[in-house]
PDB file of N, CA and C in Angstrom:
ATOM      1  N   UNK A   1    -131.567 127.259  46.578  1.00  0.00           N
ATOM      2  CA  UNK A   1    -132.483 128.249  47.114  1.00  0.00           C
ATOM      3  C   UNK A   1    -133.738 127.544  47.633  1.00  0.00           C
ATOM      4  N   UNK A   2    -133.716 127.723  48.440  1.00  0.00           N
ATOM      5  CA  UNK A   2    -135.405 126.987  49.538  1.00  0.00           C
ATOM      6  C   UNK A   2    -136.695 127.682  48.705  1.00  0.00           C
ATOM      7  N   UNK A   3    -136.714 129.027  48.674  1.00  0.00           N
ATOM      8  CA  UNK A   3    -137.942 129.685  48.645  1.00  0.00           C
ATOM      9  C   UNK A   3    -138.038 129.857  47.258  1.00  0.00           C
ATOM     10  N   UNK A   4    -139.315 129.944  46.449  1.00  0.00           N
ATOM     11  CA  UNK A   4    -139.669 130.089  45.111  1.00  0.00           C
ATOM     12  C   UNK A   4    -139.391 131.431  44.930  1.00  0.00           C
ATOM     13  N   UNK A   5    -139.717 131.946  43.659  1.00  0.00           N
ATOM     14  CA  UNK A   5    -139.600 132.931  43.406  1.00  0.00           C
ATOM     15  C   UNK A   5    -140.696 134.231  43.297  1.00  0.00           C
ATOM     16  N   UNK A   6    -141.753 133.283  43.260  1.00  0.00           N
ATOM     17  CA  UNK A   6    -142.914 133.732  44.184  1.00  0.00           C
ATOM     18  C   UNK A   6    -142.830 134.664  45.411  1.00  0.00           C
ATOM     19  N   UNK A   7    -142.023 133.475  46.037  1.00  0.00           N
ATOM     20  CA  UNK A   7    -142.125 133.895  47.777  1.00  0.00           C
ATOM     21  C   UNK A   7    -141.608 134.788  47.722  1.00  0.00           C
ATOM     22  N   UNK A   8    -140.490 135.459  47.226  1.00  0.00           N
ATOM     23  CA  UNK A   8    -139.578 136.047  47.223  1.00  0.00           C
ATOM     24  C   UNK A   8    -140.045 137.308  46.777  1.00  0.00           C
ATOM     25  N   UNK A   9    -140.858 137.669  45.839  1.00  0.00           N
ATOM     26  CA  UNK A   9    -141.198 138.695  45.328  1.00  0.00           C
ATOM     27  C   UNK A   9    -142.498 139.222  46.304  1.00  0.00           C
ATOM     28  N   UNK A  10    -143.323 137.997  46.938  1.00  0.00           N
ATOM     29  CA  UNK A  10    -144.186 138.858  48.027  1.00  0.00           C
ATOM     30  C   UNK A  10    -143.573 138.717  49.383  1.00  0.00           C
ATOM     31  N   UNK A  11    -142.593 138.857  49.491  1.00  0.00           N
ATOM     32  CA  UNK A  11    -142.139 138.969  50.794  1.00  0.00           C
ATOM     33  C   UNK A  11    -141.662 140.307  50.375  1.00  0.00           C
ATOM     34  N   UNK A  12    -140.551 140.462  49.791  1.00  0.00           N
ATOM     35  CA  UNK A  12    -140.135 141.952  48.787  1.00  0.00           C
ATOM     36  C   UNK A  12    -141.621 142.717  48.959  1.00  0.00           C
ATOM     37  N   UNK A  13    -142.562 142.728  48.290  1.00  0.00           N
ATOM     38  CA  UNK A  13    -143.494 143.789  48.449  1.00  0.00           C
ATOM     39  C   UNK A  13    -144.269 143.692  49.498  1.00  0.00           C
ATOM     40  N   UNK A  14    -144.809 142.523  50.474  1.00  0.00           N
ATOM     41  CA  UNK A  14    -145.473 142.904  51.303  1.00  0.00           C
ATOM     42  C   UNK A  14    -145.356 143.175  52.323  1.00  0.00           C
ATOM     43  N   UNK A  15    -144.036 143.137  52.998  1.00  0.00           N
ATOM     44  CA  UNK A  15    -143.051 143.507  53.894  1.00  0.00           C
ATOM     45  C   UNK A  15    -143.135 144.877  54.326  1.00  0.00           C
ATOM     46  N   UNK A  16    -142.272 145.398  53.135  1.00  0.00           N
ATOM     47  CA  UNK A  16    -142.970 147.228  53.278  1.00  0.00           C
ATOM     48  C   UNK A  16    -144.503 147.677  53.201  1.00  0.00           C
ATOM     49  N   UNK A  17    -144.733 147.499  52.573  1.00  0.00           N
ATOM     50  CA  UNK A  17    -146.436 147.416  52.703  1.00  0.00           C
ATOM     51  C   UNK A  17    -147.122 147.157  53.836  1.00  0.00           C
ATOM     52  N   UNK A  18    -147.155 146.578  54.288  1.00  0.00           N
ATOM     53  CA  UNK A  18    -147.475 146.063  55.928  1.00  0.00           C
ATOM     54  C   UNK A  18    -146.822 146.054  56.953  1.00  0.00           C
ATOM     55  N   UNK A  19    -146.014 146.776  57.381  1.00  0.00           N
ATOM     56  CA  UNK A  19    -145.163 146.959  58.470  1.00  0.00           C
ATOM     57  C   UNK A  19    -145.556 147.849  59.575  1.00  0.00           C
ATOM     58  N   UNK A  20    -145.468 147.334  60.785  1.00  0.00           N
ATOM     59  CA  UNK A  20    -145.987 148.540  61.859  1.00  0.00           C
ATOM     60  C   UNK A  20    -146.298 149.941  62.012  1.00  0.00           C
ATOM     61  N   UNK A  21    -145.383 150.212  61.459  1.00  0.00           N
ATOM     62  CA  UNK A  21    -145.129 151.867  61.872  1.00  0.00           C
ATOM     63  C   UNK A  21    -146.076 152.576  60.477  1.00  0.00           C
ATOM     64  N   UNK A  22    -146.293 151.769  59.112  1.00  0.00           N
ATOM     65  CA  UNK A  22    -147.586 152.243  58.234  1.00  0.00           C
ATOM     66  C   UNK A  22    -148.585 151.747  58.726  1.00  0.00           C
ATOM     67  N   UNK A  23    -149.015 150.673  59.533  1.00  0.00           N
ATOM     68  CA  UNK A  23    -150.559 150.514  59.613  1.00  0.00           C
ATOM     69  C   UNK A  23    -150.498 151.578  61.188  1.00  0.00           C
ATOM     70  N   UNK A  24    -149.840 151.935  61.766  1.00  0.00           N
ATOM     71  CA  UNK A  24    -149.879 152.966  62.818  1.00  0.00           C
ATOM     72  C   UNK A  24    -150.032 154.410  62.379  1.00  0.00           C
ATOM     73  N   UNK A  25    -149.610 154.525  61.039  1.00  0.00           N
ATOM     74  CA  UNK A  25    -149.502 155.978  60.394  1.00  0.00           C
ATOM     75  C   UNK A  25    -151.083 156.173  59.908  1.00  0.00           C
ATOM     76  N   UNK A  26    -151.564 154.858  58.891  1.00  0.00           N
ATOM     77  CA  UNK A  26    -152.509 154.879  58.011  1.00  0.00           C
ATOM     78  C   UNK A  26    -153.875 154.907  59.541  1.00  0.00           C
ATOM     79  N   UNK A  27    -153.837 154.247  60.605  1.00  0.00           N
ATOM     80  CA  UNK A  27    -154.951 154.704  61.838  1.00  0.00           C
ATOM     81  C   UNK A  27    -154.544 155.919  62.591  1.00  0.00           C
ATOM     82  N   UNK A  28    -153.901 157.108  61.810  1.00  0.00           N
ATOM     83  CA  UNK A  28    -154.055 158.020  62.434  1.00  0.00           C
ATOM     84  C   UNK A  28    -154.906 158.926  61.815  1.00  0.00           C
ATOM     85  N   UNK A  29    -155.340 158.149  60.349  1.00  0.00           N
ATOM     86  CA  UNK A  29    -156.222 158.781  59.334  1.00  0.00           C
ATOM     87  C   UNK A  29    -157.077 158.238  58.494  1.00  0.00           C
ATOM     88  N   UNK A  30    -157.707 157.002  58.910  1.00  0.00           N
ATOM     89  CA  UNK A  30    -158.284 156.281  58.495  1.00  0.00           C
ATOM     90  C   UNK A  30    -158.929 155.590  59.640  1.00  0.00           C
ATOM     91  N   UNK A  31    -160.495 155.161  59.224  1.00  0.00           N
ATOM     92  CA  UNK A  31    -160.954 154.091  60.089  1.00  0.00           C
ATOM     93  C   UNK A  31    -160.425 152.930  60.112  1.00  0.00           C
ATOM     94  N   UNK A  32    -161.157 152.009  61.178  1.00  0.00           N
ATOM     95  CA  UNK A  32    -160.353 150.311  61.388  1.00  0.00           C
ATOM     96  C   UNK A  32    -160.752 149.589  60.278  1.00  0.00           C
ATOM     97  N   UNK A  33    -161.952 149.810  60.196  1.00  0.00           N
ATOM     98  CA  UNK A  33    -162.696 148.517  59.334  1.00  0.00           C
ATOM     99  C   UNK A  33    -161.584 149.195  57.448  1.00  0.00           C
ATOM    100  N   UNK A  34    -161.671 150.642  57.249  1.00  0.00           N
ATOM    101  CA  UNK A  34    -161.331 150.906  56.343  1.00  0.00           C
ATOM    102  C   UNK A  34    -159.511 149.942  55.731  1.00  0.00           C
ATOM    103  N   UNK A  35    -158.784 150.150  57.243  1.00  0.00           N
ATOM    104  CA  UNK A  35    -157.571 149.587  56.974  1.00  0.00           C
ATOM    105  C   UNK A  35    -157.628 148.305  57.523  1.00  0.00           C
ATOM    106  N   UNK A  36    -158.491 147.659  57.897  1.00  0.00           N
ATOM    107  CA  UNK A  36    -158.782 146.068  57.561  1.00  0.00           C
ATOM    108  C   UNK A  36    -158.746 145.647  56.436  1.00  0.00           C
ATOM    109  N   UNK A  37    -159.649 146.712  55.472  1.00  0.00           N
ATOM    110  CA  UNK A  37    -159.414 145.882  54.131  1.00  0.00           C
ATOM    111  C   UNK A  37    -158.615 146.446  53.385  1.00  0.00           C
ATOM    112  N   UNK A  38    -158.282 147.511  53.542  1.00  0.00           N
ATOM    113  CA  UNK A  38    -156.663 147.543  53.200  1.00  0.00           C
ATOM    114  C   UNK A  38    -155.828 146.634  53.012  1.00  0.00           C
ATOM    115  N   UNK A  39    -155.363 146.423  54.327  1.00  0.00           N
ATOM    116  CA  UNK A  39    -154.392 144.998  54.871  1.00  0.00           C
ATOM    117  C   UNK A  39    -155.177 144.049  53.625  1.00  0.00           C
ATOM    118  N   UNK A  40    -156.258 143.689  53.536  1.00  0.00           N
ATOM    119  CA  UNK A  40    -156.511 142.371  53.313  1.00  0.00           C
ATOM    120  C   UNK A  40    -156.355 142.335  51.818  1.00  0.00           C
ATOM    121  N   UNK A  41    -156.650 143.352  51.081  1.00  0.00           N
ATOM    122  CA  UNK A  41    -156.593 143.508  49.887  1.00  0.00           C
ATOM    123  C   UNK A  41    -155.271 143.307  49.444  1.00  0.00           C
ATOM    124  N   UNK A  42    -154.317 144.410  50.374  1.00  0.00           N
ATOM    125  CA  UNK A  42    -152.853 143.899  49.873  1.00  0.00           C
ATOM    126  C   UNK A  42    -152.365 142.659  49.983  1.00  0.00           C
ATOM    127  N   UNK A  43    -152.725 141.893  51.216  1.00  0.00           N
ATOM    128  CA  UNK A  43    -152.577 140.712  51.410  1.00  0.00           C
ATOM    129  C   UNK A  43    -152.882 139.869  49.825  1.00  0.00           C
ATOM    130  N   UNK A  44    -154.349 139.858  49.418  1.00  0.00           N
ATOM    131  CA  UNK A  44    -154.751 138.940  48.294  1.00  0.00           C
ATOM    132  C   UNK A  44    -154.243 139.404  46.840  1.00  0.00           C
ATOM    133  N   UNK A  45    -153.744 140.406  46.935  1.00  0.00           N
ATOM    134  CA  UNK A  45    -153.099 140.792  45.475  1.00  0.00           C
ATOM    135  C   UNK A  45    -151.719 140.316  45.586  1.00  0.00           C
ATOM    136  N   UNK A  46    -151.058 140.796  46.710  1.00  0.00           N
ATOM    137  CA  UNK A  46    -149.810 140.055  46.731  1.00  0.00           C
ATOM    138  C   UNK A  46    -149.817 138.680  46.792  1.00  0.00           C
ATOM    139  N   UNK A  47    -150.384 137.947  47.387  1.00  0.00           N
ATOM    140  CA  UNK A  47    -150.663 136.125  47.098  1.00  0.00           C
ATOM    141  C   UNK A  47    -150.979 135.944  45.343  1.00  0.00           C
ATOM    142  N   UNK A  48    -151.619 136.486  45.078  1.00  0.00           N
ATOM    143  CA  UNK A  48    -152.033 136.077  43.721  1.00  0.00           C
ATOM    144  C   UNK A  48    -151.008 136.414  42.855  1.00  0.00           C
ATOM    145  N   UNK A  49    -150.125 137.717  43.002  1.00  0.00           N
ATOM    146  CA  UNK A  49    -149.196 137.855  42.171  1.00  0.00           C
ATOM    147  C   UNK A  49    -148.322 137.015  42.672  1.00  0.00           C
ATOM    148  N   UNK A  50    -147.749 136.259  43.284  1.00  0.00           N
ATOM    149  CA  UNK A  50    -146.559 135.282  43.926  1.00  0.00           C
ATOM    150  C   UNK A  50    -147.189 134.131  43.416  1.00  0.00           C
ATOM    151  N   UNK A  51    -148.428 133.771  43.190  1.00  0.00           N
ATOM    152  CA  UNK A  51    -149.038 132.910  42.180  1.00  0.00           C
ATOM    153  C   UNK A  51    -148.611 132.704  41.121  1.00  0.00           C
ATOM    154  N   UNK A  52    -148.737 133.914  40.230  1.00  0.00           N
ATOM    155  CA  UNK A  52    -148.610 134.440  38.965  1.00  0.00           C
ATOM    156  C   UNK A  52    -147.071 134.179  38.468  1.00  0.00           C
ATOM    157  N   UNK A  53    -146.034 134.699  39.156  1.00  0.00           N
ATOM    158  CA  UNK A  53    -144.722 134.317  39.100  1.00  0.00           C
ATOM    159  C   UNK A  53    -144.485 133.444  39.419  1.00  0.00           C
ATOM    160  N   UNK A  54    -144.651 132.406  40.276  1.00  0.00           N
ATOM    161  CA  UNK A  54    -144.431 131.016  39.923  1.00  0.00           C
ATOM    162  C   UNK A  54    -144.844 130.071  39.241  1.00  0.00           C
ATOM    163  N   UNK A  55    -145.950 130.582  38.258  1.00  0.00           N
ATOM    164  CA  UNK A  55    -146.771 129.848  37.344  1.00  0.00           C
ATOM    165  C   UNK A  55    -146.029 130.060  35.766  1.00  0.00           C
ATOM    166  N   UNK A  56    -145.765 131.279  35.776  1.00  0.00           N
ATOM    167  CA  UNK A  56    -145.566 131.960  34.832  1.00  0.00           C
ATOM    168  C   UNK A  56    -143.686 132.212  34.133  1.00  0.00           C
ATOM    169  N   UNK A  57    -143.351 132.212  35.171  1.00  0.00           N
ATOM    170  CA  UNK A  57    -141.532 132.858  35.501  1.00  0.00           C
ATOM    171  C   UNK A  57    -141.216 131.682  35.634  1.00  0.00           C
ATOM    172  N   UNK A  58    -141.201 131.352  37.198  1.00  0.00           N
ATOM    173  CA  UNK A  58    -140.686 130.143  37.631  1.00  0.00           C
ATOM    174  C   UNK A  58    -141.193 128.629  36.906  1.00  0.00           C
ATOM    175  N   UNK A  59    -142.313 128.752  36.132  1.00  0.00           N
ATOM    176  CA  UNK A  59    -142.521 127.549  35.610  1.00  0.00           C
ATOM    177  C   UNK A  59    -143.112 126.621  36.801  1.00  0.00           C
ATOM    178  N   UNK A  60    -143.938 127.247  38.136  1.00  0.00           N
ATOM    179  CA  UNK A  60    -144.408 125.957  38.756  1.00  0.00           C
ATOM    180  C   UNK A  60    -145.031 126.194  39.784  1.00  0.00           C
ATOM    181  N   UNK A  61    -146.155 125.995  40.993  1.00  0.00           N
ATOM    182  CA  UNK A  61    -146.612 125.971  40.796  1.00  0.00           C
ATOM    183  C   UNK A  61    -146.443 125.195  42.892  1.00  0.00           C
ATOM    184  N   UNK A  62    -145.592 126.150  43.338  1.00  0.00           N
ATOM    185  CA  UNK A  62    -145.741 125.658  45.110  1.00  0.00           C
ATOM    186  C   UNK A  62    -146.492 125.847  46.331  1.00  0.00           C
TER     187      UNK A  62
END
């Protein structure tokens, strides 16, 4: 397997999470700047948890 298990689990969640047709849904009811940090927030929680599981699960640390 190439990819950690990390990767694997934020690709799994941030995939759906961030996909076109929700950040097109979420600016039909929300400001920009609001779903900027949206995006960005999900972005840094999902990095940190793909952190977390490879530190933790996977034992390491890519």
């Amino acid at each position: 397997n190439q990819f950690s298990v990390g990767a694997i689990v934020v690709f799994l969640i941030l995939g759906p999470m961030i996909d076109i047709k929700n950040v097109f849904m979420l600016s039909s009811g929300f400001k920009k700047g609001f779903i900027i940090k949206l995006l960005l927030l999900i972005f840094a929680v999902c990095f940190i948890s793909g952190c977390l599981v490879n530190i933790f699960i996977a034992g390491r640390m890519v």
